[in-house]
Structure formats: structure tokens, C-alpha cells
N, C-alpha and C. Protein backbone atom coordinates (compact mmCIF):
# COMPACT_ATOMS: atom_id res chain seq x y z
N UNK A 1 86.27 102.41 62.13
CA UNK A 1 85.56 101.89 63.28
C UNK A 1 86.59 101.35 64.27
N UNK A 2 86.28 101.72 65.24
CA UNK A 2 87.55 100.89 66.34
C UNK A 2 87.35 99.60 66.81
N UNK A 3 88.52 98.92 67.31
CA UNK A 3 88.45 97.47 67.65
C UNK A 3 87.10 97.09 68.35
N UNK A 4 87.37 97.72 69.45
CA UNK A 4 86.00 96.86 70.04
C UNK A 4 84.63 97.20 69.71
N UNK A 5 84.41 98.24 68.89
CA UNK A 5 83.15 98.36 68.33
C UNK A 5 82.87 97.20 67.07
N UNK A 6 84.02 97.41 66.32
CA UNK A 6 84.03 96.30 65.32
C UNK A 6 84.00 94.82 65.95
N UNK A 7 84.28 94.32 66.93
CA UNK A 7 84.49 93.03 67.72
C UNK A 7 82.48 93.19 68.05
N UNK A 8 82.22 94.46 68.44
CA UNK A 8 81.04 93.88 68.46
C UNK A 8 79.58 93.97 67.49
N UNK A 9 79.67 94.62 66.70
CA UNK A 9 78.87 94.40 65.53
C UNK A 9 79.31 92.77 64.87
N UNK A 10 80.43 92.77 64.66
CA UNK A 10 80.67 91.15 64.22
C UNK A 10 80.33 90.39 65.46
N UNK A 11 80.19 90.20 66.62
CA UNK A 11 79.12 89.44 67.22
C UNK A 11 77.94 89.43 67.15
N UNK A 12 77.16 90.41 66.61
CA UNK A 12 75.73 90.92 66.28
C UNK A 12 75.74 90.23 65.50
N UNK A 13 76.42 90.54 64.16
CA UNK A 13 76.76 89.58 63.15
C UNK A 13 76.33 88.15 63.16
N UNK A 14 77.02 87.42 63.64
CA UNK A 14 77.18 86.11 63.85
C UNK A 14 75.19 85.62 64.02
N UNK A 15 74.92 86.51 64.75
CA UNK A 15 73.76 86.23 65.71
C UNK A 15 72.36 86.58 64.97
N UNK A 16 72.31 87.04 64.26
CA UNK A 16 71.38 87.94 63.13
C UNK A 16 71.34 86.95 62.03
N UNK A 17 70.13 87.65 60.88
CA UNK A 17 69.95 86.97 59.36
C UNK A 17 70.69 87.74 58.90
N UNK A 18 71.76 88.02 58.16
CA UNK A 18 71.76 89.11 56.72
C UNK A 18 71.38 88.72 55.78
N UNK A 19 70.86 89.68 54.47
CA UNK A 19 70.78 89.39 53.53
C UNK A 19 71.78 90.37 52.75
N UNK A 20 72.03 90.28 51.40
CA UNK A 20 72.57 90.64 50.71
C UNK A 20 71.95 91.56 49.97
N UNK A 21 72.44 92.91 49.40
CA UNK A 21 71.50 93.83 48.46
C UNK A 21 70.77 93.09 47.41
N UNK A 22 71.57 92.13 46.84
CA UNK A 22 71.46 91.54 45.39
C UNK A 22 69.97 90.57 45.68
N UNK A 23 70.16 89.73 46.80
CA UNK A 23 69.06 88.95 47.34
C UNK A 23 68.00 89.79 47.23
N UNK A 24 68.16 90.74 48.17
CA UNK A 24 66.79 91.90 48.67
C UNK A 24 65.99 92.67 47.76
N UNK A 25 67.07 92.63 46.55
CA UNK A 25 66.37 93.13 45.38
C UNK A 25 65.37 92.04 44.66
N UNK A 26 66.01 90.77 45.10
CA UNK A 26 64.97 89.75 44.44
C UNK A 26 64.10 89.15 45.09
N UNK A 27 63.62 89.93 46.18
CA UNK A 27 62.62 89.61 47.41
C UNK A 27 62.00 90.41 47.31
N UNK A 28 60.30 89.37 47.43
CA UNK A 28 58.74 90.13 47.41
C UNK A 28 58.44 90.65 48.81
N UNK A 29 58.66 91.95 48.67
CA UNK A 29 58.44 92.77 49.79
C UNK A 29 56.90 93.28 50.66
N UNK A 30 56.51 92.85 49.21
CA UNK A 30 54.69 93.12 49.77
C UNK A 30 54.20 92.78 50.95
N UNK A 31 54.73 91.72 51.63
CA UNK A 31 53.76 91.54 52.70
C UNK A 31 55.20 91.97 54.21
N UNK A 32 55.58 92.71 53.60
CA UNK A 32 56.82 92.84 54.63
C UNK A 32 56.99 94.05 55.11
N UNK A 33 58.08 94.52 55.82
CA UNK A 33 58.15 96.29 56.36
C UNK A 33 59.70 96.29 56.24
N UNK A 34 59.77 97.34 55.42
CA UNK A 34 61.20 97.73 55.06
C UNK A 34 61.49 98.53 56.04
N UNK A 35 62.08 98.99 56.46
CA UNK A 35 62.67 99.87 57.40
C UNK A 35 63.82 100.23 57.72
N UNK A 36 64.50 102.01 57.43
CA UNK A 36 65.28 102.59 57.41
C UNK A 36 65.55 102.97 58.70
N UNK A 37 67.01 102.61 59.19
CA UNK A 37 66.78 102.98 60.34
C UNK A 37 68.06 104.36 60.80
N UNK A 38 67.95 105.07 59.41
CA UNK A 38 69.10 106.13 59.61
C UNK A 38 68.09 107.33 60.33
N UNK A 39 68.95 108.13 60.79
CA UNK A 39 68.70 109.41 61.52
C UNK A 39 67.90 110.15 59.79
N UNK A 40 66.94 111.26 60.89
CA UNK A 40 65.98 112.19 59.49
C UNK A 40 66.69 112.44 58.56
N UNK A 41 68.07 113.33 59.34
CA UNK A 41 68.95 114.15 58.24
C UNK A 41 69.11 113.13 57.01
N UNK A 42 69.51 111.90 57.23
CA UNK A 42 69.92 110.89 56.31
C UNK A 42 68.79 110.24 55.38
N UNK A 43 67.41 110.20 56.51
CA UNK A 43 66.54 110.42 55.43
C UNK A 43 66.51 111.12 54.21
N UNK A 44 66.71 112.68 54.42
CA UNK A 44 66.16 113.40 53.41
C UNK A 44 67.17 113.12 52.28
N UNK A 45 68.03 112.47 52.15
CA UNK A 45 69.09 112.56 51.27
C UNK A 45 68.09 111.08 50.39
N UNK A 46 67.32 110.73 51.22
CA UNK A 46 66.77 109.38 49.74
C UNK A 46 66.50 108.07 50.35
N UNK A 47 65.50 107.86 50.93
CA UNK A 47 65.16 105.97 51.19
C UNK A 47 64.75 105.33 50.01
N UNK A 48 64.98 103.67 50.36
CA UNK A 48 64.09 102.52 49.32
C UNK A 48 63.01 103.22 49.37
N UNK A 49 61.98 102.73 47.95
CA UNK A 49 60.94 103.08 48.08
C UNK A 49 60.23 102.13 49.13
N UNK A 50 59.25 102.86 49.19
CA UNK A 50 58.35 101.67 50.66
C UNK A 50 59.06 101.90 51.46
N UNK A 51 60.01 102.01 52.36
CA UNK A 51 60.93 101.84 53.15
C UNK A 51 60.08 102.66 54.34
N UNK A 52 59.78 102.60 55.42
CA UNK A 52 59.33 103.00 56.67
C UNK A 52 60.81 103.84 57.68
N UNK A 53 60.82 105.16 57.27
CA UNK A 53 62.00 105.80 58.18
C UNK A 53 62.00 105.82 59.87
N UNK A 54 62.27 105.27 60.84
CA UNK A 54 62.03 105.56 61.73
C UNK A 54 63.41 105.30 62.43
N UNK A 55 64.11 106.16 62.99
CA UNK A 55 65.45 106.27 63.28
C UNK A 55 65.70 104.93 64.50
N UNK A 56 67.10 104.41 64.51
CA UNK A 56 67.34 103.48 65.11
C UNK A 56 66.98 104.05 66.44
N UNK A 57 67.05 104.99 67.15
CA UNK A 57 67.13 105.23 68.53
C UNK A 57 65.20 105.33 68.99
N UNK A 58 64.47 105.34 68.04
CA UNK A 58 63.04 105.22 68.70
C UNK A 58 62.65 104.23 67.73
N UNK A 59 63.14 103.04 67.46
CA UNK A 59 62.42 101.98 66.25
C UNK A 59 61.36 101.59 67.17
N UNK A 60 62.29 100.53 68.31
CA UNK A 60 61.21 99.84 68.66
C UNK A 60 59.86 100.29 70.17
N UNK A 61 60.43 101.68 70.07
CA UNK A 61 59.14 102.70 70.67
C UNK A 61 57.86 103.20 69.43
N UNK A 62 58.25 103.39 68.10
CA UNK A 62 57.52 103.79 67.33
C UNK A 62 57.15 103.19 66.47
N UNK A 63 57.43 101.63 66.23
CA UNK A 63 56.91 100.43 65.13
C UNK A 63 55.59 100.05 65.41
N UNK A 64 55.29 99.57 66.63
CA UNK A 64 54.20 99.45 67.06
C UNK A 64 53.14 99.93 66.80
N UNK A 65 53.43 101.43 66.76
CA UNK A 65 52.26 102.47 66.79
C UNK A 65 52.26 102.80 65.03
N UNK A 66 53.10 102.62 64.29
CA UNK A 66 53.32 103.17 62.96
C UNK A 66 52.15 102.51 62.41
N UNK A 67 51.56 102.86 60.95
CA UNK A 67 50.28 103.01 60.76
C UNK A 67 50.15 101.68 59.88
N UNK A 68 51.24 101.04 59.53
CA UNK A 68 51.66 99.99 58.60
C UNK A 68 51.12 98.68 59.42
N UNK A 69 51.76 98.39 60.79
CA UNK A 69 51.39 97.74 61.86
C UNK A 69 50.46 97.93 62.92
N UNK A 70 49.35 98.83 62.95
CA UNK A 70 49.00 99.25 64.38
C UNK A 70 47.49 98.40 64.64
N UNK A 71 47.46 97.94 63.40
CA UNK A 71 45.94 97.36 63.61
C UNK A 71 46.18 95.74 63.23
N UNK A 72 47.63 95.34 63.26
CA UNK A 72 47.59 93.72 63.45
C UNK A 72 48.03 93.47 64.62
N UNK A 73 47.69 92.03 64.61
CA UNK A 73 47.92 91.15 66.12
C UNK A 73 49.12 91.20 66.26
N UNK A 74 49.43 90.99 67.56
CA UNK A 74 51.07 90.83 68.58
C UNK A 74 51.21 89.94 67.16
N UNK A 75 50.80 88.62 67.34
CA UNK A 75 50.88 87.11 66.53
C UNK A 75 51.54 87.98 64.88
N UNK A 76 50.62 88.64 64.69
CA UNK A 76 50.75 88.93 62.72
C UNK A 76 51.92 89.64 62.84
N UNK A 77 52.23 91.11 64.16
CA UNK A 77 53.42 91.81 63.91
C UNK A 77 54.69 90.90 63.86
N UNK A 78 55.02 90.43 65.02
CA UNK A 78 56.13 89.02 65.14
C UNK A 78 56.47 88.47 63.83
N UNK A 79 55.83 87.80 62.86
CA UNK A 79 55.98 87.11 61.91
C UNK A 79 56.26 87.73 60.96
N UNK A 80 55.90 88.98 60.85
CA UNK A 80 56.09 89.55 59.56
C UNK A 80 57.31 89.64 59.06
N UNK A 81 58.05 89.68 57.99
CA UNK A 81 59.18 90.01 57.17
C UNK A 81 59.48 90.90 57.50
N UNK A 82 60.67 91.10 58.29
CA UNK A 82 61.27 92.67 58.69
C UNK A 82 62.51 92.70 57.50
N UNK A 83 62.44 94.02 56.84
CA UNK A 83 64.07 94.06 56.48
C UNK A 83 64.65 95.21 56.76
N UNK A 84 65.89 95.42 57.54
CA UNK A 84 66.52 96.84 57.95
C UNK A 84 67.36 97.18 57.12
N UNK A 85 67.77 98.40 57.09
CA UNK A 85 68.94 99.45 56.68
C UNK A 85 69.31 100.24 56.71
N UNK A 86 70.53 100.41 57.13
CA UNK A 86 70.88 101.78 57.62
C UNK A 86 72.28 102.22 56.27
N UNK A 87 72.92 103.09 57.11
CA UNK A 87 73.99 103.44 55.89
C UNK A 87 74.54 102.69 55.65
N UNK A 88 75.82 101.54 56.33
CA UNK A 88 76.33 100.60 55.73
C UNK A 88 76.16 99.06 56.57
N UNK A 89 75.13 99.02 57.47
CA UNK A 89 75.23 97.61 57.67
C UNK A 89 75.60 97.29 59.41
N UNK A 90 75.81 98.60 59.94
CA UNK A 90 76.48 98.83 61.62
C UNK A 90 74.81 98.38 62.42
N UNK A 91 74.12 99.80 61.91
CA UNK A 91 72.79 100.38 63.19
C UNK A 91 72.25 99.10 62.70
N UNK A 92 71.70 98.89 61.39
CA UNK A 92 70.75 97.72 60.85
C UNK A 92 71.01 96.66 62.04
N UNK A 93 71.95 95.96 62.07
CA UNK A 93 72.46 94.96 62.61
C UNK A 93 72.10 94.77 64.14
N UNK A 94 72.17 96.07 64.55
CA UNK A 94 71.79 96.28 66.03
C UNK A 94 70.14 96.27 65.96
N UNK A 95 69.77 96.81 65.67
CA UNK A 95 68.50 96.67 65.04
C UNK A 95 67.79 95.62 64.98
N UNK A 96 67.96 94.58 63.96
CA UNK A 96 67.68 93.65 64.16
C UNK A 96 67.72 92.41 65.00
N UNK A 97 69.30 92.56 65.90
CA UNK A 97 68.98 91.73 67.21
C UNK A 97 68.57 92.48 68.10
N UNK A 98 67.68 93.73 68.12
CA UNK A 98 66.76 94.18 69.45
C UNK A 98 65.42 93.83 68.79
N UNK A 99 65.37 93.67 67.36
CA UNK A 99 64.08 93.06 67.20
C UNK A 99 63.66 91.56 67.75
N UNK A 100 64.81 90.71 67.24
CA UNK A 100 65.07 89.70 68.02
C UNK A 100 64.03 89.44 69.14
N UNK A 101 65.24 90.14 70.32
CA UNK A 101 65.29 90.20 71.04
C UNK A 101 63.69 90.14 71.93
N UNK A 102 62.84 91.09 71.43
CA UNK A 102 61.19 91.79 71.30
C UNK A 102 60.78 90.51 71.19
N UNK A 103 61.12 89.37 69.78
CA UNK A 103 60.03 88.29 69.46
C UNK A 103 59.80 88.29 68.28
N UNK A 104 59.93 89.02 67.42
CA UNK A 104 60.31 89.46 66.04
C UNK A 104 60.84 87.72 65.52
N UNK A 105 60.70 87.33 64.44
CA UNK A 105 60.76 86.16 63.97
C UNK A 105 61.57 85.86 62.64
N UNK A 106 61.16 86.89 61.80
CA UNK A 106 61.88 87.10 60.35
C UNK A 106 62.35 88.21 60.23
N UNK A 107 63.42 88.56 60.88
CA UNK A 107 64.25 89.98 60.68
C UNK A 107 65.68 90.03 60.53
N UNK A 108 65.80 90.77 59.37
CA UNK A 108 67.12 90.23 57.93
C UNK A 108 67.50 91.65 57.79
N UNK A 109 68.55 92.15 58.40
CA UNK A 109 69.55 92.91 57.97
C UNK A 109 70.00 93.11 57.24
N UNK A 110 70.16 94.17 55.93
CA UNK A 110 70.64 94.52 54.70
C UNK A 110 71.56 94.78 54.59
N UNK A 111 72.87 94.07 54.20
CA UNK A 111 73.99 93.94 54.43
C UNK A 111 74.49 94.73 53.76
N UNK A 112 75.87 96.12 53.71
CA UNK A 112 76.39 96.87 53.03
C UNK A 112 75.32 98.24 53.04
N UNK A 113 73.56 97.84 53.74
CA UNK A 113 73.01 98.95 53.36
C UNK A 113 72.45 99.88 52.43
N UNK A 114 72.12 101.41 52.61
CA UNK A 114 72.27 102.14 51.54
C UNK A 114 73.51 102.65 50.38
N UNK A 115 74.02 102.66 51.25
CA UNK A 115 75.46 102.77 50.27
C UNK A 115 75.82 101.28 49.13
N UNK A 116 75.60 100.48 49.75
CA UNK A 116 75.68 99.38 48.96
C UNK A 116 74.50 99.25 47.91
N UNK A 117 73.31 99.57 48.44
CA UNK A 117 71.82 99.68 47.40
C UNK A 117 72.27 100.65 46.07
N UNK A 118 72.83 101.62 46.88
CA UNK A 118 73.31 102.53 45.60
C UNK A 118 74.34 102.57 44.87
N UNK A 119 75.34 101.85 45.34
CA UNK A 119 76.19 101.63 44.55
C UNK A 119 76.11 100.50 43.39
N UNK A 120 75.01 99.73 43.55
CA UNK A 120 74.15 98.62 42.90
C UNK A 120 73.10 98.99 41.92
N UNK A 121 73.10 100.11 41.77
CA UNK A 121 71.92 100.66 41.05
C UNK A 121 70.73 101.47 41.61
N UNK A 122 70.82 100.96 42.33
CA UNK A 122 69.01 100.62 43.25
C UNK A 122 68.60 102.32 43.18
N UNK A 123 67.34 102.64 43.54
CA UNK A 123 66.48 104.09 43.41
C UNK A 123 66.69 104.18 44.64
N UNK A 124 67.13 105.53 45.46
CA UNK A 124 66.38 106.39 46.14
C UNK A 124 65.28 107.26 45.98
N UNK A 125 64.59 107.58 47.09
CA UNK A 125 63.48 108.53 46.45
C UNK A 125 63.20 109.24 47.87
N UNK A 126 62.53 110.40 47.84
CA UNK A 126 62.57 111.64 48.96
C UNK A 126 61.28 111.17 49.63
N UNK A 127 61.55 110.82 50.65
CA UNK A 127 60.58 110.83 52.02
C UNK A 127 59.31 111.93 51.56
């Protein structure tokens, strides 16, 4: 990654929740929206289960409308438990401070990602 890209994800950084794989594994996800935010191709290779794919470049055009959220309040979407992930921890990050950003309230970046989920054990499974 080059300097100033890295200078600015570690400001994202700073500014964001992360969580840790190890945490996320020990977090009740039920009332929450997981969300993958890698490109399709990267889909097909294996999301969390539950995990909602919707690529970083149309998240927050297509969350709204996704079928998980479309019939709660502004109020209920905002609050809900967001958790992102992308491959290692870059897009997530961005991600979550444009959720931010929206009004979004509980949104926790998965730190290290898929690569880190899997190198941890964790299941993929095919979209």
C-alpha cells in the first residue's frame, strides 16, 4: 500500500469502531447486519454466513433498499449493529466512516477482515 493511502486509512482508523475477528466471533449477531463489502468476484470465493454482499462502491445506494432493512424505520436502521468486511480491513474501514457519516450509530469494522476470519478458523460459505 503506498504512503499516503496508508496515512489515510490509519486516519479512518483512528475515527471508526474496530473490532477484532476473535471479538466478532463472540458477538450475537442476530439483531445486526453483517456486511461484506468486497467486489462479486470476491464474493464467490466465500462470505460469513449471514453476511449481506453488497460491494463497497453501491453499499450505501443499496442498504436501504436491501430486503433485511427495507421495512424498518430511518430510527431502527441507524441503530442497528452494523459489522463490515472486506478482504483485509482497507474498504471495511471506509465503509464504515461513510456509514458514519449517513447517521449510522453502531458500525464496527472487522479488523484484518476475511483473510483474518480465515486464517482463524472461521467458515466461508457460497453466496
Amino acid at each position: 500500500m503506498q504512503p499516503c493511502l496508508q496515512n489515510y486509512i490509519g486516519n479512518i482508523k483512528q475515527n471508526i469502531k474496530e473490532i477484532s475477528v476473535d471479538d466478532f466471533k463472540n458477538t450475537d449477531c442476530s439483531n445486526a447486519l453483517v456486511i461484506d463489502v468486497r467486489e462479486s468476484t470476491e464474493h464467490a470465493e466465500g462470505i460469513i454466513e449471514g453476511a449481506l454482499p453488497i460491494p463497497r462502491g453501491v453499499l450505501e445506494f443499496k442498504l436501504f433498499n436491501h430486503p433485511e432493512v427495507k421495512d424498518l424505520s430511518e430510527d431502527e436502521i441507524l441503530n442497528k449493529p452494523v459489522y463490515i468486511y472486506c478482504a483485509s480491513g482497507g474498504r471495511s474501514a471506509c465503509c464504515a466512516h461513510a456509514l458514519e457519516q449517513i447517521g449510522f450509530k453502531n458500525v464496527f469494522s472487522i479488523a484484518g477482515g476475511v483473510k483474518q476470519w480465515a486464517e482463524s478458523g472461521g467458515k466461508l460459505i457460497k453466496p
